[in-house]
C-alpha atoms as a PDB file:
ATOM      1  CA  UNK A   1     -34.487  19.207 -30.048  1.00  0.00           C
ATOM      2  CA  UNK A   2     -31.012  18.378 -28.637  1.00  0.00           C
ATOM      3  CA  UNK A   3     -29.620  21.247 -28.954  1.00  0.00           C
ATOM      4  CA  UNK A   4     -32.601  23.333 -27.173  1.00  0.00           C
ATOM      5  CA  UNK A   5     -32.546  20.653 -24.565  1.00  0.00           C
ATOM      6  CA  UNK A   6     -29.115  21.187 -23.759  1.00  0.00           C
ATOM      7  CA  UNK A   7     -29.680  24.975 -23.982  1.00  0.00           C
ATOM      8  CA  UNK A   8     -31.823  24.534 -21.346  1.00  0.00           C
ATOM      9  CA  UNK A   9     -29.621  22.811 -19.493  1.00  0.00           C
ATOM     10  CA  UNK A  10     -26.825  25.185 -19.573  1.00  0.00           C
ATOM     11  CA  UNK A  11     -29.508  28.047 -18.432  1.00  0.00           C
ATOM     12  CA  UNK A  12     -31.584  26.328 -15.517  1.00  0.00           C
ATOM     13  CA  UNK A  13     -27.757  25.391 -14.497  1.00  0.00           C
ATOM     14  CA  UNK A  14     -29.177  21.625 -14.256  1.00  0.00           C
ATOM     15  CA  UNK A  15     -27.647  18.284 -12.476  1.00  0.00           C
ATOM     16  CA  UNK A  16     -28.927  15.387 -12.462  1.00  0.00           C
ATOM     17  CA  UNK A  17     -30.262  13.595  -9.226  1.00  0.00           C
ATOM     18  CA  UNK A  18     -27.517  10.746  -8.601  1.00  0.00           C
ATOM     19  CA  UNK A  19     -30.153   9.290  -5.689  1.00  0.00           C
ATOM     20  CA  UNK A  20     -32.793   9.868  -7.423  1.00  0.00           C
ATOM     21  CA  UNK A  21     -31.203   8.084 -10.798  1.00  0.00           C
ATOM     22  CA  UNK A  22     -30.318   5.484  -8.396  1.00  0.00           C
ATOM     23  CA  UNK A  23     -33.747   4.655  -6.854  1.00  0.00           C
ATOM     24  CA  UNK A  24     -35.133   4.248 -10.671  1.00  0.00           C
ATOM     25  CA  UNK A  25     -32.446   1.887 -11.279  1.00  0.00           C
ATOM     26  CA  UNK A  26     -32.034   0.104  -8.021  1.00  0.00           C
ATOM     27  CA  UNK A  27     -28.557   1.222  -7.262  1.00  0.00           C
ATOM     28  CA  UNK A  28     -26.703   3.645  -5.029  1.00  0.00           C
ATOM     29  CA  UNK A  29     -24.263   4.633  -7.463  1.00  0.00           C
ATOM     30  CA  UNK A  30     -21.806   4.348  -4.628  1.00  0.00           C
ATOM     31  CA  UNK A  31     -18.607   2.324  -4.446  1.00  0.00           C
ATOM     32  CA  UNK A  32     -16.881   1.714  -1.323  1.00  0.00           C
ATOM     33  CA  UNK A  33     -13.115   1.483  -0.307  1.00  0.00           C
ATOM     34  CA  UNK A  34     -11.984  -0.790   2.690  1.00  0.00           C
ATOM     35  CA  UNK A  35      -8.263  -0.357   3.938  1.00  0.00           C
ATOM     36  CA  UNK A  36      -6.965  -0.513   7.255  1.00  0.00           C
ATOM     37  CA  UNK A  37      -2.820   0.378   6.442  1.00  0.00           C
ATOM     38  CA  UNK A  38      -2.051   3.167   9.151  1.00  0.00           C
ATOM     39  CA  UNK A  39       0.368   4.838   7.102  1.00  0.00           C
ATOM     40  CA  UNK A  40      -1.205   8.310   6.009  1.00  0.00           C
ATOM     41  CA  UNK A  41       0.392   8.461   2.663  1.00  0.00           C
ATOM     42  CA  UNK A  42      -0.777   5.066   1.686  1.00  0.00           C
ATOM     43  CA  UNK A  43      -4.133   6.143   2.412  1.00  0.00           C
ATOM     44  CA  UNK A  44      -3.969   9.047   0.752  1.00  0.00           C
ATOM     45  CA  UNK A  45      -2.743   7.615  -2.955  1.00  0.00           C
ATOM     46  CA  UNK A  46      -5.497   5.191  -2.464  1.00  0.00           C
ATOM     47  CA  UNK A  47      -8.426   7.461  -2.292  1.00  0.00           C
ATOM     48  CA  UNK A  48      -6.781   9.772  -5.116  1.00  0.00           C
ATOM     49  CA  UNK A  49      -6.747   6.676  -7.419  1.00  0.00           C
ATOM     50  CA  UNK A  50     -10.019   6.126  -6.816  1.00  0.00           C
ATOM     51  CA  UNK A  51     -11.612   9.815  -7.359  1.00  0.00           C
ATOM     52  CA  UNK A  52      -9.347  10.139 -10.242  1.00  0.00           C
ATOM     53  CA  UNK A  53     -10.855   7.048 -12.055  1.00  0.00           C
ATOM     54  CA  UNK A  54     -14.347   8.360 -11.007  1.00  0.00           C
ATOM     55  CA  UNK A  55     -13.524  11.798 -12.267  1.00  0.00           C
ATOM     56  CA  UNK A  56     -16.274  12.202 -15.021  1.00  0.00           C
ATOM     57  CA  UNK A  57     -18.544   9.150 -13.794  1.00  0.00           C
ATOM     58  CA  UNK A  58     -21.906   8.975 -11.771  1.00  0.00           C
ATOM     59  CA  UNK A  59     -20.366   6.731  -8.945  1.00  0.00           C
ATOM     60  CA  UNK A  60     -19.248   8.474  -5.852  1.00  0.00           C
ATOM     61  CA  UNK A  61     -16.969   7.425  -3.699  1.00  0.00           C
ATOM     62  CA  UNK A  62     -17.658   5.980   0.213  1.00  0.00           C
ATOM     63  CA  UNK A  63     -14.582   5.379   2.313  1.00  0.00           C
ATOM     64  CA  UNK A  64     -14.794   3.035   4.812  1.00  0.00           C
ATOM     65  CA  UNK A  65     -11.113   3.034   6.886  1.00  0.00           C
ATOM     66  CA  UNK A  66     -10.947   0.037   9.242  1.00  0.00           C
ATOM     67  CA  UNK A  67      -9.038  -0.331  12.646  1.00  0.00           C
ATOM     68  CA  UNK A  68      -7.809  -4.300  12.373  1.00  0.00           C
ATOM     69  CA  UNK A  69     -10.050  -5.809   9.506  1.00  0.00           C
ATOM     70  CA  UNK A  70      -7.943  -8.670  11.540  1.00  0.00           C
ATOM     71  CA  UNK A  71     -10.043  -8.040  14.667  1.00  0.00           C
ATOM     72  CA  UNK A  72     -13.382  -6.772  12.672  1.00  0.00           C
ATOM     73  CA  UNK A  73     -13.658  -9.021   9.499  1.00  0.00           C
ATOM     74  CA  UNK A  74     -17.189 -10.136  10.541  1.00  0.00           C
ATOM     75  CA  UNK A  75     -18.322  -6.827  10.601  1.00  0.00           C
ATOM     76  CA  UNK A  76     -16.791  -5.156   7.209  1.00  0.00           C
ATOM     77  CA  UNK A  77     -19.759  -6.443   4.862  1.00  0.00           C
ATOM     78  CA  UNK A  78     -22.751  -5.290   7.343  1.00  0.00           C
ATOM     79  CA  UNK A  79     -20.964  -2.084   6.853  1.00  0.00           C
ATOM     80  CA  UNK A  80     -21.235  -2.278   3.091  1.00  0.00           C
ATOM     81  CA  UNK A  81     -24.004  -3.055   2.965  1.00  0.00           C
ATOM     82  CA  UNK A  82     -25.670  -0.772   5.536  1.00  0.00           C
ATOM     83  CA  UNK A  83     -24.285   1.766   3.621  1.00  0.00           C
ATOM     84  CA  UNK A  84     -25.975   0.800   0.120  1.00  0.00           C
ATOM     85  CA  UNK A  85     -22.944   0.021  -1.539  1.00  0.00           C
ATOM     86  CA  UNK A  86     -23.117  -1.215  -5.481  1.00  0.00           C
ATOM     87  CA  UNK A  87     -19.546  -2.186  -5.016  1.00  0.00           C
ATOM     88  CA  UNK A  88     -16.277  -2.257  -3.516  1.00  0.00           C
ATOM     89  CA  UNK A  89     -11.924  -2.069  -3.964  1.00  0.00           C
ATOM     90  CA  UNK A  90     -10.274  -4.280  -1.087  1.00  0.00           C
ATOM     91  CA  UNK A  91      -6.861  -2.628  -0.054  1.00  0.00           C
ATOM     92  CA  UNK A  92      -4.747  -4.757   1.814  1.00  0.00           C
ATOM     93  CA  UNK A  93      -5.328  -6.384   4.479  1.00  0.00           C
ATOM     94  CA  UNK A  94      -9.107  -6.689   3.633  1.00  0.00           C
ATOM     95  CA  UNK A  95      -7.804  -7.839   0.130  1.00  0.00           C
ATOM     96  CA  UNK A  96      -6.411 -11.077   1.652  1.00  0.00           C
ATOM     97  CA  UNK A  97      -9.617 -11.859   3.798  1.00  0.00           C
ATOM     98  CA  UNK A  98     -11.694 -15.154   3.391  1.00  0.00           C
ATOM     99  CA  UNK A  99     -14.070 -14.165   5.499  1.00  0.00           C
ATOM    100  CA  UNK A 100     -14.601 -10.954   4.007  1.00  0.00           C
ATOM    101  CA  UNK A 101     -14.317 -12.243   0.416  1.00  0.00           C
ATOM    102  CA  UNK A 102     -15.787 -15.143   1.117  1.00  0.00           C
ATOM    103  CA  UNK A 103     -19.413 -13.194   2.605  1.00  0.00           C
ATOM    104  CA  UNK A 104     -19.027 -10.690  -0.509  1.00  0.00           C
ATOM    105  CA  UNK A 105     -19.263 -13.158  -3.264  1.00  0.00           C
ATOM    106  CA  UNK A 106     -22.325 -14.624  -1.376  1.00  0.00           C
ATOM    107  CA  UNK A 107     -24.046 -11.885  -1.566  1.00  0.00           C
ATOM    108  CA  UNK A 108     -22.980 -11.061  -5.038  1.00  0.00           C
ATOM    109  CA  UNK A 109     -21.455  -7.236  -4.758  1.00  0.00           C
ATOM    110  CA  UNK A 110     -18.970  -6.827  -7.510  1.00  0.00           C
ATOM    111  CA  UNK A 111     -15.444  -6.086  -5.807  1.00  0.00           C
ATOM    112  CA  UNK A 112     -11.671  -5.946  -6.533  1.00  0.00           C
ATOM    113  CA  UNK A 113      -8.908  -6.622  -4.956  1.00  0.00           C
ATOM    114  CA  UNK A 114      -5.681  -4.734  -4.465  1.00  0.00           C
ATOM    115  CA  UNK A 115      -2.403  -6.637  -3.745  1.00  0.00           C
ATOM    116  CA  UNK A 116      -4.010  -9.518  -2.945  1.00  0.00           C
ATOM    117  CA  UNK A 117      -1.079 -12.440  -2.073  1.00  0.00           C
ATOM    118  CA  UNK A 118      -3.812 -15.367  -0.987  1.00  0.00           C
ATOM    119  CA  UNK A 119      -6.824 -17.152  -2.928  1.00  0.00           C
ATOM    120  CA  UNK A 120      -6.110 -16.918  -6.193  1.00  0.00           C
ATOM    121  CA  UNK A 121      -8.838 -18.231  -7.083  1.00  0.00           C
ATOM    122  CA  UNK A 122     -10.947 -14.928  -6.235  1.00  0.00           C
ATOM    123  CA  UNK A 123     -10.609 -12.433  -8.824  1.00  0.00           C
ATOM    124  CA  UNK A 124     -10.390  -9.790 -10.119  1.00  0.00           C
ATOM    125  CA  UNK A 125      -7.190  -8.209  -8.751  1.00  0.00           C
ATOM    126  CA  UNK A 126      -4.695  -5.862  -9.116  1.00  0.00           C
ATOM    127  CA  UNK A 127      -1.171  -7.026  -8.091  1.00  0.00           C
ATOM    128  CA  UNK A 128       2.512  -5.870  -7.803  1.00  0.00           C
ATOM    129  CA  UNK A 129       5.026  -9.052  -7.184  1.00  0.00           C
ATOM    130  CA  UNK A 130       6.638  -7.923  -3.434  1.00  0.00           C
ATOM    131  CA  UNK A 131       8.308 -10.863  -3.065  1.00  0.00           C
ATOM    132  CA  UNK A 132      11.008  -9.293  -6.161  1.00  0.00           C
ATOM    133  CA  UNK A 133      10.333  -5.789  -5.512  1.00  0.00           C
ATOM    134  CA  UNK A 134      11.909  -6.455  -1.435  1.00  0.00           C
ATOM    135  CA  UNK A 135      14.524  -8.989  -2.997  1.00  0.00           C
ATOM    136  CA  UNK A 136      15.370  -5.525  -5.302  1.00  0.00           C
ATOM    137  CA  UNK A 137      15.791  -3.035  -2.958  1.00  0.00           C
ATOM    138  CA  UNK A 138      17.164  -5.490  -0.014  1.00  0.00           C
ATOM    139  CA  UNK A 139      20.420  -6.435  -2.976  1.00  0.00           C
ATOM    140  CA  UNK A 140      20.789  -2.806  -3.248  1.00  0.00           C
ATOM    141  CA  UNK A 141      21.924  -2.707   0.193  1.00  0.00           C
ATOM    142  CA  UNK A 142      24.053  -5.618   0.022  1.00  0.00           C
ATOM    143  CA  UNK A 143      25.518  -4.144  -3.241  1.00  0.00           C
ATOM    144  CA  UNK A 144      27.192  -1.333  -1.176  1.00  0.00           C
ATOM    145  CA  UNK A 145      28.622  -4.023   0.859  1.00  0.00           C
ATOM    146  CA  UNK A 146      25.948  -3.955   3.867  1.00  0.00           C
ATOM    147  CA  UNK A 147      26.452  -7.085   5.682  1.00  0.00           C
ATOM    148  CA  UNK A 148      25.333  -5.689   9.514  1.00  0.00           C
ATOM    149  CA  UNK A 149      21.629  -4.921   8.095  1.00  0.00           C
ATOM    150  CA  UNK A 150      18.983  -4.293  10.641  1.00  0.00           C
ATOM    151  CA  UNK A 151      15.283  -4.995   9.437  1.00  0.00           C
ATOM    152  CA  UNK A 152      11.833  -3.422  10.538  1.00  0.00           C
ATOM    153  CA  UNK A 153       8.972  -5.479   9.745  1.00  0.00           C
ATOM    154  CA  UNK A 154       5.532  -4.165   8.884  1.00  0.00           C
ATOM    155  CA  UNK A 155       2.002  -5.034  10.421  1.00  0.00           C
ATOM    156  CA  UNK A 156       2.240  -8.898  10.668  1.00  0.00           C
ATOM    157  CA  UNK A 157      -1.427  -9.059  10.019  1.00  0.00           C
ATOM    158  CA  UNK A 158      -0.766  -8.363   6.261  1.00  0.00           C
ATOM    159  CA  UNK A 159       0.426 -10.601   3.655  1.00  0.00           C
ATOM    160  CA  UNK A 160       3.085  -7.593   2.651  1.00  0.00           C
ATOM    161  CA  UNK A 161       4.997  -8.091   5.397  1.00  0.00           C
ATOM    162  CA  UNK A 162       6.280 -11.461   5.419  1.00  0.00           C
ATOM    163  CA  UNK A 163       6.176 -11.335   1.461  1.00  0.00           C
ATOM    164  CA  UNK A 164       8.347  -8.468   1.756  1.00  0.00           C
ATOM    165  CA  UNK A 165      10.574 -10.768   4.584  1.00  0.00           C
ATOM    166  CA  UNK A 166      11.137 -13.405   1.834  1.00  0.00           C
ATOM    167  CA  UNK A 167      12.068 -10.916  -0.799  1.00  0.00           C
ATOM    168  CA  UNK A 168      15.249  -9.982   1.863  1.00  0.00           C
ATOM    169  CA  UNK A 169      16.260 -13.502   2.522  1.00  0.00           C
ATOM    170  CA  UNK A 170      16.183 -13.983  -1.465  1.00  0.00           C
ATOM    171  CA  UNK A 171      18.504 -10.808  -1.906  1.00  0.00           C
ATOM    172  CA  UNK A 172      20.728 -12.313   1.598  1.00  0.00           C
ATOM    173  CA  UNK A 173      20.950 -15.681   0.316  1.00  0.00           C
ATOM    174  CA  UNK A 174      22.119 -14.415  -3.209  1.00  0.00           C
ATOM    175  CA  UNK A 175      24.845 -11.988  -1.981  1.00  0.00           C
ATOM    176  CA  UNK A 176      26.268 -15.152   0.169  1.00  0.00           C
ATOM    177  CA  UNK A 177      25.147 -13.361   3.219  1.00  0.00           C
ATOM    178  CA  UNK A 178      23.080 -14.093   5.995  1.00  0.00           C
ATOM    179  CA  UNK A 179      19.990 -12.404   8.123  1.00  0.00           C
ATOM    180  CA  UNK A 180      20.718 -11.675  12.086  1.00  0.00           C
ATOM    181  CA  UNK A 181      16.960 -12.808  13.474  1.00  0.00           C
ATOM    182  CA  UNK A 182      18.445 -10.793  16.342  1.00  0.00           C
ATOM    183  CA  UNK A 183      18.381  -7.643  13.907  1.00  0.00           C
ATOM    184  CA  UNK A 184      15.116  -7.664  12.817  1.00  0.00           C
ATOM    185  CA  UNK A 185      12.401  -5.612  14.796  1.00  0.00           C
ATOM    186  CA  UNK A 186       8.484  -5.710  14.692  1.00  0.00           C
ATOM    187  CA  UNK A 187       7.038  -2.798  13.542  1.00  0.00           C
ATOM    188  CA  UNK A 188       2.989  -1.594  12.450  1.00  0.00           C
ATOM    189  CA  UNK A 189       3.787   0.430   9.372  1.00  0.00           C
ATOM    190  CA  UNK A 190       3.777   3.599  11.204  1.00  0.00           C
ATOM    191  CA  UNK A 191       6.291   6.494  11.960  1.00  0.00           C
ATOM    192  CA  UNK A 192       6.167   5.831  15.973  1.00  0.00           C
ATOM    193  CA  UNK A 193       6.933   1.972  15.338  1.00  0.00           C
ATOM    194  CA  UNK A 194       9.593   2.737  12.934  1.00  0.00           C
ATOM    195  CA  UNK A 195      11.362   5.071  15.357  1.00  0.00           C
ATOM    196  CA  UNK A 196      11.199   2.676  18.283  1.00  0.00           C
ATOM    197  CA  UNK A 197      12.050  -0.171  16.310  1.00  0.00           C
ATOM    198  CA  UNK A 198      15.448   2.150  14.853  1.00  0.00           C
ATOM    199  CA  UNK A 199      16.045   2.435  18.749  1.00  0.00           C
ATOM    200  CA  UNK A 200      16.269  -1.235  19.381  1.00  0.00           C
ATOM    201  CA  UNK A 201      18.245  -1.021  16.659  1.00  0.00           C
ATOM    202  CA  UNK A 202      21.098   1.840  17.351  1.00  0.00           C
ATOM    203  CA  UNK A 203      21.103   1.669  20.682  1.00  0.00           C
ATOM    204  CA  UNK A 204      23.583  -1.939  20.166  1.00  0.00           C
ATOM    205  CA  UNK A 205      26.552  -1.879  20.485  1.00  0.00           C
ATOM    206  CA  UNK A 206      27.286  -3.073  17.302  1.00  0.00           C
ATOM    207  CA  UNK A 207      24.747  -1.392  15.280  1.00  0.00           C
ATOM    208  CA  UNK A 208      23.835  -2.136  12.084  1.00  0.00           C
ATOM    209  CA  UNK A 209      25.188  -0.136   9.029  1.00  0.00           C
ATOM    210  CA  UNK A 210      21.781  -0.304   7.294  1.00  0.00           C
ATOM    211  CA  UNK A 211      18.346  -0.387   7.953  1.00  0.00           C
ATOM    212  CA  UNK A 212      15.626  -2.449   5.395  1.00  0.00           C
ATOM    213  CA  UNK A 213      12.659  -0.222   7.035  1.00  0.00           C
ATOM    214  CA  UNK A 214       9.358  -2.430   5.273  1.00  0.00           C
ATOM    215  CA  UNK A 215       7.462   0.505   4.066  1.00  0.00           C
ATOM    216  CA  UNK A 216       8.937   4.664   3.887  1.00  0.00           C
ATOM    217  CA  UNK A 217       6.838   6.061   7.047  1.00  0.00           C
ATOM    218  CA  UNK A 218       8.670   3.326   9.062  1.00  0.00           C
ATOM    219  CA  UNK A 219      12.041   4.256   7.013  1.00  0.00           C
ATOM    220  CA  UNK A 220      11.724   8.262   8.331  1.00  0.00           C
ATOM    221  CA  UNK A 221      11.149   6.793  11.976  1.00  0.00           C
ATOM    222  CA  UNK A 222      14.315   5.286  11.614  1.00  0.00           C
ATOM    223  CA  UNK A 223      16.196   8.442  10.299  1.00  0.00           C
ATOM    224  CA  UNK A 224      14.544  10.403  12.282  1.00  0.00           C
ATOM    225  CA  UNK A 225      15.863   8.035  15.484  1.00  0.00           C
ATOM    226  CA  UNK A 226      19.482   8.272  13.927  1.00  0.00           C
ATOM    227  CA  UNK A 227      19.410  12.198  13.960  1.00  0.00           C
ATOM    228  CA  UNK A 228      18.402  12.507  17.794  1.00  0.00           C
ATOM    229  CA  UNK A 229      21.355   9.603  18.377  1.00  0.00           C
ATOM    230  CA  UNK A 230      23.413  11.833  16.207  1.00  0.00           C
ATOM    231  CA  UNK A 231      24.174   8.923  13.318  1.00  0.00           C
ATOM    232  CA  UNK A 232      24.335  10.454  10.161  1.00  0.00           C
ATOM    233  CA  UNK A 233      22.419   9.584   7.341  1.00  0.00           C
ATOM    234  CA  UNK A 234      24.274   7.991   5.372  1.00  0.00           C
ATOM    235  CA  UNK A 235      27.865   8.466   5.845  1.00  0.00           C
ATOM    236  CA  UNK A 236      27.024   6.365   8.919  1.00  0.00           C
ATOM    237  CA  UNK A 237      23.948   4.756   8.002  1.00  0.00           C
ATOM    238  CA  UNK A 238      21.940   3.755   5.442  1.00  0.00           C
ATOM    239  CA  UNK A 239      18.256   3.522   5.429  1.00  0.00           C
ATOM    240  CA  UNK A 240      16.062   2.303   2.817  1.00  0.00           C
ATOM    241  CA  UNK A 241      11.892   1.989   2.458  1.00  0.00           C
ATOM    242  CA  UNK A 242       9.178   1.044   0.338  1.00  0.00           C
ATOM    243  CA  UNK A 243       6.195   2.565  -1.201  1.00  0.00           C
ATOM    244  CA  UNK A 244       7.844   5.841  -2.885  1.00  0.00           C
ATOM    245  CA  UNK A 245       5.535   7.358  -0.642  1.00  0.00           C
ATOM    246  CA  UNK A 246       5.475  11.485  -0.522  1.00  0.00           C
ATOM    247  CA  UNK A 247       6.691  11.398   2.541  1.00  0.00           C
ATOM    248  CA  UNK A 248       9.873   9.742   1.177  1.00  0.00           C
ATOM    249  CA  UNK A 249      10.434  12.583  -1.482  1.00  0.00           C
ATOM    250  CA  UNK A 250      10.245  15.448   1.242  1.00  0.00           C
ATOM    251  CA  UNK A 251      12.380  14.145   4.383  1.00  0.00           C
ATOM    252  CA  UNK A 252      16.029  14.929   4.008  1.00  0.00           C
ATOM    253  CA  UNK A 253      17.820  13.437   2.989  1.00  0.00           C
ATOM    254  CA  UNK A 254      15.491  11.515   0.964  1.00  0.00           C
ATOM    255  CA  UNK A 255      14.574   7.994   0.926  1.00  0.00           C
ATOM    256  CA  UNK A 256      15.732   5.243  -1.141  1.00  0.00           C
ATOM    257  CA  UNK A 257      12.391   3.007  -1.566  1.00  0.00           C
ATOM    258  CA  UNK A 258      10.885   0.903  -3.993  1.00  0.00           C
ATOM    259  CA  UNK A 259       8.255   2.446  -5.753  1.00  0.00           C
ATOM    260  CA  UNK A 260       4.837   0.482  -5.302  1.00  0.00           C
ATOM    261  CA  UNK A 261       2.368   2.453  -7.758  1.00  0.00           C
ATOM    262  CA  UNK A 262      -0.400   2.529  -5.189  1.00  0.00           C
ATOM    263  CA  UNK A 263      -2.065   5.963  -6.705  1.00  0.00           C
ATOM    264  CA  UNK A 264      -2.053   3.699 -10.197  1.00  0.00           C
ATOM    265  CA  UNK A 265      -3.005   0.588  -8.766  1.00  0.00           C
ATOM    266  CA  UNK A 266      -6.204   2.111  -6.925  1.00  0.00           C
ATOM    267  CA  UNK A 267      -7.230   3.168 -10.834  1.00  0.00           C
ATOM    268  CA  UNK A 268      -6.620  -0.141 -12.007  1.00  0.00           C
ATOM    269  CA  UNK A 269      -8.993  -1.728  -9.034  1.00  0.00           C
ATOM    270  CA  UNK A 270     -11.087   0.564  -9.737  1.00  0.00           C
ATOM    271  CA  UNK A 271     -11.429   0.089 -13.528  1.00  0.00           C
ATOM    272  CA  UNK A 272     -12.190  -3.249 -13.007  1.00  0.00           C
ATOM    273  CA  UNK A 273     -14.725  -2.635 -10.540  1.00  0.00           C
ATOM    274  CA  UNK A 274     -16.552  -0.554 -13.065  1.00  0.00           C
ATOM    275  CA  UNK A 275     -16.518  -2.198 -15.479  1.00  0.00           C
ATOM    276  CA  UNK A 276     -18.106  -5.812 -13.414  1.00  0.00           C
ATOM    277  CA  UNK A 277     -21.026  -2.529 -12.515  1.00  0.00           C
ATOM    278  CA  UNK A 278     -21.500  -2.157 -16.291  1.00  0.00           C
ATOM    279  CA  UNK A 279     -21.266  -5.764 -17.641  1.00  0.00           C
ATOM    280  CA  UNK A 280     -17.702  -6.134 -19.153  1.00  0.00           C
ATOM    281  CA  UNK A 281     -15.892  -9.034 -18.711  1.00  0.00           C
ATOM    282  CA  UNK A 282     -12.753  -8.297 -17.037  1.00  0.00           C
ATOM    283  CA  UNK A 283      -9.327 -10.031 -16.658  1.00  0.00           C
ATOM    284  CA  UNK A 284      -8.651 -11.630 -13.697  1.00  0.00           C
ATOM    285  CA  UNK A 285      -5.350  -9.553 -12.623  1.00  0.00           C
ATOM    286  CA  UNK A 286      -3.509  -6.592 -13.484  1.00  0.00           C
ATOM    287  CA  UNK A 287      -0.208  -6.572 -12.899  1.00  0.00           C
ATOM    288  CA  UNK A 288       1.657  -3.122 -12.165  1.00  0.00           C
ATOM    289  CA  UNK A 289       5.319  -2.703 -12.258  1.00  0.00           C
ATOM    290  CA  UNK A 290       7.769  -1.932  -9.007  1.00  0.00           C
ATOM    291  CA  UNK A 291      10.791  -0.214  -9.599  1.00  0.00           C
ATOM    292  CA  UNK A 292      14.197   1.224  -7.463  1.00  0.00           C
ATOM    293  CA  UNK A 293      14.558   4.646  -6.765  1.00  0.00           C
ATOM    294  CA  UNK A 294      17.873   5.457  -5.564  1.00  0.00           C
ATOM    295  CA  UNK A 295      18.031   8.801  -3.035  1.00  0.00           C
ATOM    296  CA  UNK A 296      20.700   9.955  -0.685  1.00  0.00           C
ATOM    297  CA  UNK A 297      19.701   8.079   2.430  1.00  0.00           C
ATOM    298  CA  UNK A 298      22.182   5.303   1.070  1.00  0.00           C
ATOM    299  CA  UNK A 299      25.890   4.928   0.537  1.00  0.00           C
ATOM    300  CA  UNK A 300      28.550   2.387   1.281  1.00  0.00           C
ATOM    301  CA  UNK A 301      29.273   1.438   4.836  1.00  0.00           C
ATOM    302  CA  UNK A 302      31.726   3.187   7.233  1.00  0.00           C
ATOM    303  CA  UNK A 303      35.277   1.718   6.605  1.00  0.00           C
ATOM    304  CA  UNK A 304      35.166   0.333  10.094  1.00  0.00           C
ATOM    305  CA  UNK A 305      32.382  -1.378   9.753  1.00  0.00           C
ATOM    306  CA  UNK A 306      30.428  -3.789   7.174  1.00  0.00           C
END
């Protein structure tokens, strides 16, 4: 009987009805994905994560990018659940939210967070330690004998940023060395805000040898400022980023970054969102590893300057 069953199947070309499954069951068979970061590449690895962990499951995927989950917190779980969601992954900043995770477990939808850095007491999450990861890639800097290092900050609404700001003053402080505050330059995670920010930077007249750009779209703002100045990168200066984002792997020359594995963390988050759907206990983090990736966009100082 199976096997004419699934005859018949193959024949009638047959799928099953995910909404209809879902009305019998009282779900949506939908999961959701909440991010804000601006940077395209980000957003990109976190969507493939997901689909890739969904690949071969009945739970589709609804994306749900937010402007400033800063400025809109109050309105992120009406969304979720206007849209019938069974569950949701938090991407940063939505993963460091009270409000948001606070109004979630009251209403009991299964989620997980990614990178959160707050209320550690709300799990599950999936987390990568920034605070090293920036102290890592910061002290390879320093190791080429940077001392005139100019720093672009991310978004100051997420957690990453001044995570990734302690990180530096770890590496500084352990290489004897000191940050300028007057070096170190606001930026939102984007290309545009990297470039400006590289501006401020190399348009001193004692410019900095290096720039710590806090995430790689930022980092090719800042190369891409030193080529219209006419700076070369990096006999004349280095530039380093973070992510290992594509867009690191394809400028020239490439970027030195720190590899965050956001394609692998999305499949971890959501794993463990799955499985709270099904029943299975879960743990309450997962930690991922960071590690260095050394590219040309880094060498030792000029000799006339360090």
């Amino acid at each position: 009987m199976r096997d004419r069953v699934r005859e018949a199947v193959r024949v009638l070309d047959y799928h099953p009805n995910i909404m209809a499954q879902g009305l019998a069951r009282q779900r949506s068979y939908l999961i959701g994905l909440v991010y804000e970061n601006p940077s395209p590449s980000y957003g990109v690895d976190l969507q493939m994560g997901v689909l890739d962990r969904l690949r071969g499951e009945r739970y589709r995927l609804v994306v749900l990018p937010v402007r400033s989950v800063n400025d809109h917190a109050d309105e992120v779980v009406g969304l979720l659940r206007s849209a019938a969601i069974d569950g949701v992954v938090l991407a940063p900043p939505a993963s460091d939210s009270r409000r948001i995770l606070d109004e979630l477990v009251g209403i009991g939808m299964p989620f997980a967070r990614i990178s959160p850095t707050q209320f550690d007491d709300i799990v599950p999450g999936v987390v990568v330690d920034d605070v090293v990861a920036a102290a890592e890639v910061a002290g390879a800097v320093l190791a080429q004998g940077h001392r005139r290092i100019g720093i672009i900050k991310g978004d100051p609404t997420h957690a990453a940023s001044s995570a990734r700001m302690t990180g530096y003053a770890d590496a500084f402080a352990a290489a004897g060395a000191r940050i300028d505050p007057t070096r170190v330059i606001d930026g939102l995670f984007t290309f545009d805000s990297g470039f400006a920010a590289a501006r401020t930077l190399l348009d001193r007249p004692d410019r900095p040898t290096a720039i710590l750009a806090q995430n790689d779209d930022m980092a090719v703002g800042a190369l891409m400022a030193a080529r219209e100045l006419g700076i070369d990168v990096p006999r004349d200066l280095s530039i380093v980023g973070f992510d290992d984002s594509e867009i690191a792997r394809i400028t020239w020359p490439r970027i030195t970054t720190m590899r965050q594995p956001v394609f692998d963390m999305a499949v971890s988050a959501t794993s463990l969102l799955l499985d709270q759907l099904s029943g299975t206990p879960v743990p309450a983090t997962i930690a991922h590893e960071h590690r260095l990736i050394l590219r040309e966009s880094i060498a030792p100082p000029p000799v006339a300057g360090g």
